[in-house]
PDB file of N, CA and C in Angstrom:
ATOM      1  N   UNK A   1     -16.026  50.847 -10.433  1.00  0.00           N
ATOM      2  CA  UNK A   1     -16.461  52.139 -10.940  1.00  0.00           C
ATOM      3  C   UNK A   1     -15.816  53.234 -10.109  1.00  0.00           C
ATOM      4  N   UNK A   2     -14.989  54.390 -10.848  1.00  0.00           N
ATOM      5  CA  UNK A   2     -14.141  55.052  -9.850  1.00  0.00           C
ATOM      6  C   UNK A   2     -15.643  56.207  -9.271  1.00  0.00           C
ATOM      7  N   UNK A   3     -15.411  56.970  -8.148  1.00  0.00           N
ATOM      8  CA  UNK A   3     -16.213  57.748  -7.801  1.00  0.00           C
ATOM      9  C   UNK A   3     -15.948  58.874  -8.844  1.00  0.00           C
ATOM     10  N   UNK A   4     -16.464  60.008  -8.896  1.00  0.00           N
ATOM     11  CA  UNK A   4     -16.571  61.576  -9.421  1.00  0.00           C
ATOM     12  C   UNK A   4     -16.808  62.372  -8.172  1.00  0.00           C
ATOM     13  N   UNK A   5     -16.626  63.547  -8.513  1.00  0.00           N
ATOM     14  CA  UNK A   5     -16.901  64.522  -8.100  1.00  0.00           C
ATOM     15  C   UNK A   5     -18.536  64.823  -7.503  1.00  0.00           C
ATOM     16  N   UNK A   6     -19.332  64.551  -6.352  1.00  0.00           N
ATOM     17  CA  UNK A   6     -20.669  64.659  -6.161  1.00  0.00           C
ATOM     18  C   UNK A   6     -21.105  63.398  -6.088  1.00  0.00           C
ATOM     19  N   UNK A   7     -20.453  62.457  -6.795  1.00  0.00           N
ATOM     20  CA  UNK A   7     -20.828  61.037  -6.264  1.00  0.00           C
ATOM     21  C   UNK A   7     -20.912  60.449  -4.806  1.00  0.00           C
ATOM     22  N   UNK A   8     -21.789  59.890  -4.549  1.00  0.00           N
ATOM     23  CA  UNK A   8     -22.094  58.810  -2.945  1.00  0.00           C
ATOM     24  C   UNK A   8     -20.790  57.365  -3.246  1.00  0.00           C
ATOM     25  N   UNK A   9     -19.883  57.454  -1.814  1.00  0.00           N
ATOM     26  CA  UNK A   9     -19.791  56.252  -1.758  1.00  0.00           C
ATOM     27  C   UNK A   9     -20.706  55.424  -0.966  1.00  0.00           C
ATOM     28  N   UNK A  10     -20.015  54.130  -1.517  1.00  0.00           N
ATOM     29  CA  UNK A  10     -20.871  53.539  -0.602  1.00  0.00           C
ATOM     30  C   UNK A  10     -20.566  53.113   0.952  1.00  0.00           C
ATOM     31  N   UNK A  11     -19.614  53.893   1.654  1.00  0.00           N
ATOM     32  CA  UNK A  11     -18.921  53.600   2.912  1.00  0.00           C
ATOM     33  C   UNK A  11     -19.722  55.300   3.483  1.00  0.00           C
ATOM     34  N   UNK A  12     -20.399  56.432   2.420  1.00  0.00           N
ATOM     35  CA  UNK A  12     -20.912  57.608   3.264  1.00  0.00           C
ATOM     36  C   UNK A  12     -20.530  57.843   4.609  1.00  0.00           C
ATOM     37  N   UNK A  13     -20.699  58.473   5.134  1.00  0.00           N
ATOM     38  CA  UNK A  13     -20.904  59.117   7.102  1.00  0.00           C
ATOM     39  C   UNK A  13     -20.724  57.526   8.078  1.00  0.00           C
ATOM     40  N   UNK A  14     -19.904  56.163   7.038  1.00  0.00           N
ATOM     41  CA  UNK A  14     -19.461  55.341   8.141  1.00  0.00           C
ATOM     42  C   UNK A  14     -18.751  55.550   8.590  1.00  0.00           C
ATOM     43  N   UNK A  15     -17.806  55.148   9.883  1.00  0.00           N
ATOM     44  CA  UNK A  15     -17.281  55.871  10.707  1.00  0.00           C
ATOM     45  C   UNK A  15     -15.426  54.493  10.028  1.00  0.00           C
ATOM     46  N   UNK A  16     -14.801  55.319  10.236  1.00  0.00           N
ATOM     47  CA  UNK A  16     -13.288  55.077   9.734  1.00  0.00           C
ATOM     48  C   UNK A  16     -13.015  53.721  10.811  1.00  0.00           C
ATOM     49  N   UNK A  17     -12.884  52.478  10.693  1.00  0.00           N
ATOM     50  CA  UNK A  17     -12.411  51.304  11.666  1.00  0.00           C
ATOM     51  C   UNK A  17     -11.114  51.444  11.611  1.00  0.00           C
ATOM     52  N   UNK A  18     -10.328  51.083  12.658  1.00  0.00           N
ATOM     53  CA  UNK A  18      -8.701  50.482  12.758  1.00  0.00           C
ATOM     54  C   UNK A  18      -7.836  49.805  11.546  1.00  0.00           C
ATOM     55  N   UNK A  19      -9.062  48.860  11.259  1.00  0.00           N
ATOM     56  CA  UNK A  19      -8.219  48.178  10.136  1.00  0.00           C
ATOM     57  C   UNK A  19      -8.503  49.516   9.062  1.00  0.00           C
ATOM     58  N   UNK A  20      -9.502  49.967   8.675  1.00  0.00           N
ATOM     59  CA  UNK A  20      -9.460  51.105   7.184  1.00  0.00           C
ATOM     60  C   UNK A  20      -8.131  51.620   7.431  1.00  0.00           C
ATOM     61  N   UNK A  21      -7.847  52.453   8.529  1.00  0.00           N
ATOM     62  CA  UNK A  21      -7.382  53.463   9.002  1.00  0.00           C
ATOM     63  C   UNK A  21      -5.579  52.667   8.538  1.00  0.00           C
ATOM     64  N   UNK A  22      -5.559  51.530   8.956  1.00  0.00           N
ATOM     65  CA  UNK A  22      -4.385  50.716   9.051  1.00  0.00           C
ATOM     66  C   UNK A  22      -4.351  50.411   7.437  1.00  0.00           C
ATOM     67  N   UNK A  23      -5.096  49.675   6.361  1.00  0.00           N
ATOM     68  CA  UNK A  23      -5.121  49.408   5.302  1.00  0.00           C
ATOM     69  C   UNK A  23      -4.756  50.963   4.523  1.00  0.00           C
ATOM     70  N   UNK A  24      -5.076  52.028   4.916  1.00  0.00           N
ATOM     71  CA  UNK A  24      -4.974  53.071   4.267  1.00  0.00           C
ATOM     72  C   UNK A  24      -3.696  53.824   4.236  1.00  0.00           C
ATOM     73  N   UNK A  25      -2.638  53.545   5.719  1.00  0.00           N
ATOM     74  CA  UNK A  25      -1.351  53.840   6.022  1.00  0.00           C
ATOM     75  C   UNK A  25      -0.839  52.966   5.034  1.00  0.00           C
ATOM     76  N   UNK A  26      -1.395  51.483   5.155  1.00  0.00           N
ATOM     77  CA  UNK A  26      -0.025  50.655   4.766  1.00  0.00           C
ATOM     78  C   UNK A  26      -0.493  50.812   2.740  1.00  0.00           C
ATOM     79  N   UNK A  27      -1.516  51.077   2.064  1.00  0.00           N
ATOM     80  CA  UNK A  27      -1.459  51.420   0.523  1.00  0.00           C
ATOM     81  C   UNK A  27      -0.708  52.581   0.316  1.00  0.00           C
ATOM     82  N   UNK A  28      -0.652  53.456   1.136  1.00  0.00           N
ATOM     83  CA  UNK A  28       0.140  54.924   0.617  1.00  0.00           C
ATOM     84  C   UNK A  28       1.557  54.478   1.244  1.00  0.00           C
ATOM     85  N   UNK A  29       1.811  53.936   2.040  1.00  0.00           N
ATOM     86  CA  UNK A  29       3.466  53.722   2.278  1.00  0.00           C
ATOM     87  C   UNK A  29       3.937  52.535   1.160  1.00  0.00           C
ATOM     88  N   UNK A  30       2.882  51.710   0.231  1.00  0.00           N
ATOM     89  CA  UNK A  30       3.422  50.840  -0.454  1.00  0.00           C
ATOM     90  C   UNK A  30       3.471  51.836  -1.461  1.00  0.00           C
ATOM     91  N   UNK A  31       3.294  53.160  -2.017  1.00  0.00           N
ATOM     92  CA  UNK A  31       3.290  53.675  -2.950  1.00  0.00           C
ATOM     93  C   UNK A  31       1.758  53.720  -3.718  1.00  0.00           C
ATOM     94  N   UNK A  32       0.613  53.305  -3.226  1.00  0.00           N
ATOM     95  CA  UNK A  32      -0.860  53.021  -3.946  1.00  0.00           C
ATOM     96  C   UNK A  32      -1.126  54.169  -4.671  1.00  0.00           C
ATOM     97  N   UNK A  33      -2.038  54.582  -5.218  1.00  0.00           N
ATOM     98  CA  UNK A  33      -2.396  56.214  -6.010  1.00  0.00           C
ATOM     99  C   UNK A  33      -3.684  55.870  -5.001  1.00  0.00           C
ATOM    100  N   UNK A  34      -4.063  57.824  -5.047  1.00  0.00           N
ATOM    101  CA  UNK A  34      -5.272  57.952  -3.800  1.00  0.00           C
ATOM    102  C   UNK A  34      -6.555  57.391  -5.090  1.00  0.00           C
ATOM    103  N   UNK A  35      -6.400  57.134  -6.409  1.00  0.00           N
ATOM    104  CA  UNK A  35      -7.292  56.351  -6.578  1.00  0.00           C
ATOM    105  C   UNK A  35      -7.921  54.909  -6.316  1.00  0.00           C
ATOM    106  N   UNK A  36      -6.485  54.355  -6.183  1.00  0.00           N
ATOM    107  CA  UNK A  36      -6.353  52.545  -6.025  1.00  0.00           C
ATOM    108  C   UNK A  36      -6.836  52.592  -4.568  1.00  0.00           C
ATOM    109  N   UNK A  37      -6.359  53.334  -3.654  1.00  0.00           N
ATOM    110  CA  UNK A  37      -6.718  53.388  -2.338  1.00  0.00           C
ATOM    111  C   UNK A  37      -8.533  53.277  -1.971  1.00  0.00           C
ATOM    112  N   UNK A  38      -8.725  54.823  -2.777  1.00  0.00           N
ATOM    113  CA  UNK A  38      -9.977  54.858  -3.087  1.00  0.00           C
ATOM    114  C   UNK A  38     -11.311  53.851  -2.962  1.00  0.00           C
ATOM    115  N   UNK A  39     -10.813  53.447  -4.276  1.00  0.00           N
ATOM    116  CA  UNK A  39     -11.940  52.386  -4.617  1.00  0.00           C
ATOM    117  C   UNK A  39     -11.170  50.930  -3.866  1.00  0.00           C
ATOM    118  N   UNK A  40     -10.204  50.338  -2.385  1.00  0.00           N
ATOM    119  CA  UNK A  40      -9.803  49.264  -2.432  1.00  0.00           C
ATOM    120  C   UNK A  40     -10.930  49.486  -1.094  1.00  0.00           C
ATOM    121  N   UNK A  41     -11.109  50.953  -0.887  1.00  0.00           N
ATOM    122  CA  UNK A  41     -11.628  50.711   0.620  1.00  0.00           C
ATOM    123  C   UNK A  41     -13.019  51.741   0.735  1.00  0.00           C
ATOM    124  N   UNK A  42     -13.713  51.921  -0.655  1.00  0.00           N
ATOM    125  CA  UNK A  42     -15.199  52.250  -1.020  1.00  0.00           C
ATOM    126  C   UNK A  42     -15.574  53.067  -0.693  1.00  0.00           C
ATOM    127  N   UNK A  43     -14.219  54.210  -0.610  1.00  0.00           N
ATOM    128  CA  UNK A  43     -14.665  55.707   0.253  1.00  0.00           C
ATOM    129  C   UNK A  43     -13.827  56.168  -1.397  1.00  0.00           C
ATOM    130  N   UNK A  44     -14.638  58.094  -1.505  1.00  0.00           N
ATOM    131  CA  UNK A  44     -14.016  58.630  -2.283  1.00  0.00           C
ATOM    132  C   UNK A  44     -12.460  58.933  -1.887  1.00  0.00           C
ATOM    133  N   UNK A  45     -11.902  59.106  -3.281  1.00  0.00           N
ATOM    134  CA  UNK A  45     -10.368  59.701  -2.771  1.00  0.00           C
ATOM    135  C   UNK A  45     -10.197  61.060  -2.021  1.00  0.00           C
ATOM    136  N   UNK A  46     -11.132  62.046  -1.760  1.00  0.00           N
ATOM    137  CA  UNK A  46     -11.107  63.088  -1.219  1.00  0.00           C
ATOM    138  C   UNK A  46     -11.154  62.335   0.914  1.00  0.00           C
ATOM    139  N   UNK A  47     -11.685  61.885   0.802  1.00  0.00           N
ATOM    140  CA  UNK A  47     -12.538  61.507   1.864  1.00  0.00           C
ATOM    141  C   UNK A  47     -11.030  60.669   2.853  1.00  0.00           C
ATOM    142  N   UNK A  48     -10.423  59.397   1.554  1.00  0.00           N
ATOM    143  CA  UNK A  48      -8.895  59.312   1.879  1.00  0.00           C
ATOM    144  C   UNK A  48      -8.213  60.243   2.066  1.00  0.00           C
ATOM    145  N   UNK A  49      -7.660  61.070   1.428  1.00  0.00           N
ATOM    146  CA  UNK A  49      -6.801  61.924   1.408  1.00  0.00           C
ATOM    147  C   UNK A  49      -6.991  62.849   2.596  1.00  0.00           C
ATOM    148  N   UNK A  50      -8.217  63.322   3.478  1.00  0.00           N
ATOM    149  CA  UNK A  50      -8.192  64.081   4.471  1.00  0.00           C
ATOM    150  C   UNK A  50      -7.873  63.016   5.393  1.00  0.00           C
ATOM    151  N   UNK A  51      -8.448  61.879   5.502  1.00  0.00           N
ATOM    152  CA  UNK A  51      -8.385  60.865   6.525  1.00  0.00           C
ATOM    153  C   UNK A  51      -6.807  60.506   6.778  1.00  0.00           C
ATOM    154  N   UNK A  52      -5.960  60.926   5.707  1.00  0.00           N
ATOM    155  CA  UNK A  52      -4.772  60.325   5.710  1.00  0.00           C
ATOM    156  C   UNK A  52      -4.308  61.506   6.242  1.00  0.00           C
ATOM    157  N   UNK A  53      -4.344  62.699   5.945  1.00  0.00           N
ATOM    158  CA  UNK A  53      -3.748  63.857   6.772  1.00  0.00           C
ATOM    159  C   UNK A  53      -4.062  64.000   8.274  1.00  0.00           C
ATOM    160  N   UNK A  54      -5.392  63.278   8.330  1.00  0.00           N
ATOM    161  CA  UNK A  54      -5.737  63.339   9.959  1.00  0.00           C
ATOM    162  C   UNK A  54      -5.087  62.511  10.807  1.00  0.00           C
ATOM    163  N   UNK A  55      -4.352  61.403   9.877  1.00  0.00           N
ATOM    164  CA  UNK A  55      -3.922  60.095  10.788  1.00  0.00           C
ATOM    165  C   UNK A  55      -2.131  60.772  11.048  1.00  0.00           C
ATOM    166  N   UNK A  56      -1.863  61.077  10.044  1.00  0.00           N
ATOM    167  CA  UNK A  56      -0.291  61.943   9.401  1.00  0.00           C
ATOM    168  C   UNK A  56       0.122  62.889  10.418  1.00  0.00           C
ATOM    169  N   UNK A  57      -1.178  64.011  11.516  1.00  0.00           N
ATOM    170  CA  UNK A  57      -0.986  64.702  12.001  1.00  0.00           C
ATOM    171  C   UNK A  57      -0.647  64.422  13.353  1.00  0.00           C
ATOM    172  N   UNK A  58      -1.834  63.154  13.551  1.00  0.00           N
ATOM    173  CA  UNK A  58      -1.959  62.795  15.232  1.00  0.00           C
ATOM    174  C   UNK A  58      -0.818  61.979  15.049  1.00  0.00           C
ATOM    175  N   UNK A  59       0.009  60.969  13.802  1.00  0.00           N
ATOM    176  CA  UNK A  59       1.408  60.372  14.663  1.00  0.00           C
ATOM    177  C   UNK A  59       2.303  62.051  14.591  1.00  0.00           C
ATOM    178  N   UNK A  60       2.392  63.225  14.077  1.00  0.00           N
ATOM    179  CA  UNK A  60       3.558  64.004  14.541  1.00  0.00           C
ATOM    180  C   UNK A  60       3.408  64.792  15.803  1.00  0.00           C
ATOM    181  N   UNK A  61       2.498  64.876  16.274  1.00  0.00           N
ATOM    182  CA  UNK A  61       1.395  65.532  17.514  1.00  0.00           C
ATOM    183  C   UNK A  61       2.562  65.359  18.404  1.00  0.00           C
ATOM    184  N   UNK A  62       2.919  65.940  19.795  1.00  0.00           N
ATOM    185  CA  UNK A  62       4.062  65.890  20.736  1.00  0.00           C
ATOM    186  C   UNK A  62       2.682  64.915  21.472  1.00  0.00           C
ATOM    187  N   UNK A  63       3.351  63.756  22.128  1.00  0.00           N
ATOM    188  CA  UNK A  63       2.785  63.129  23.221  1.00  0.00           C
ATOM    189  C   UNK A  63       2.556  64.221  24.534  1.00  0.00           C
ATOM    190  N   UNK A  64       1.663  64.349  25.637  1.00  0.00           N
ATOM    191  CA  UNK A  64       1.869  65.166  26.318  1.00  0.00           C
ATOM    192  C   UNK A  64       1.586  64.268  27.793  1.00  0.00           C
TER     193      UNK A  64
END
């Protein structure tokens, strides 16, 4: 069942693991849609899509 707009997943305020975080790099570098992503890992596609910009930012970040 895809989520909507105002819908609960069922992953809510859980906290993002290594592997999500890793499963979620490697569906968008295989080409996945942020829907397939979505529903492979029970978070809305909004919820991906920031998570993926957050991961996107910290690898371009200068090491310091």
């Amino acid at each position: 069942m895809p989520f909507t707009i105002g819908a609960l997943s069922p992953n809510r305020m859980k906290p993002w693991s290594l592997e999500d975080e890793a499963r979620l790099l490697d569906m968008r570098s295989g080409g996945s849609d942020w829907s397939d992503v979505a529903k492979a890992l029970g978070r809305t596609q909004a919820a991906c899509e920031s998570r993926y910009a957050t991961l996107k930012k910290r690898q371009e970040a200068p090491i310091r």
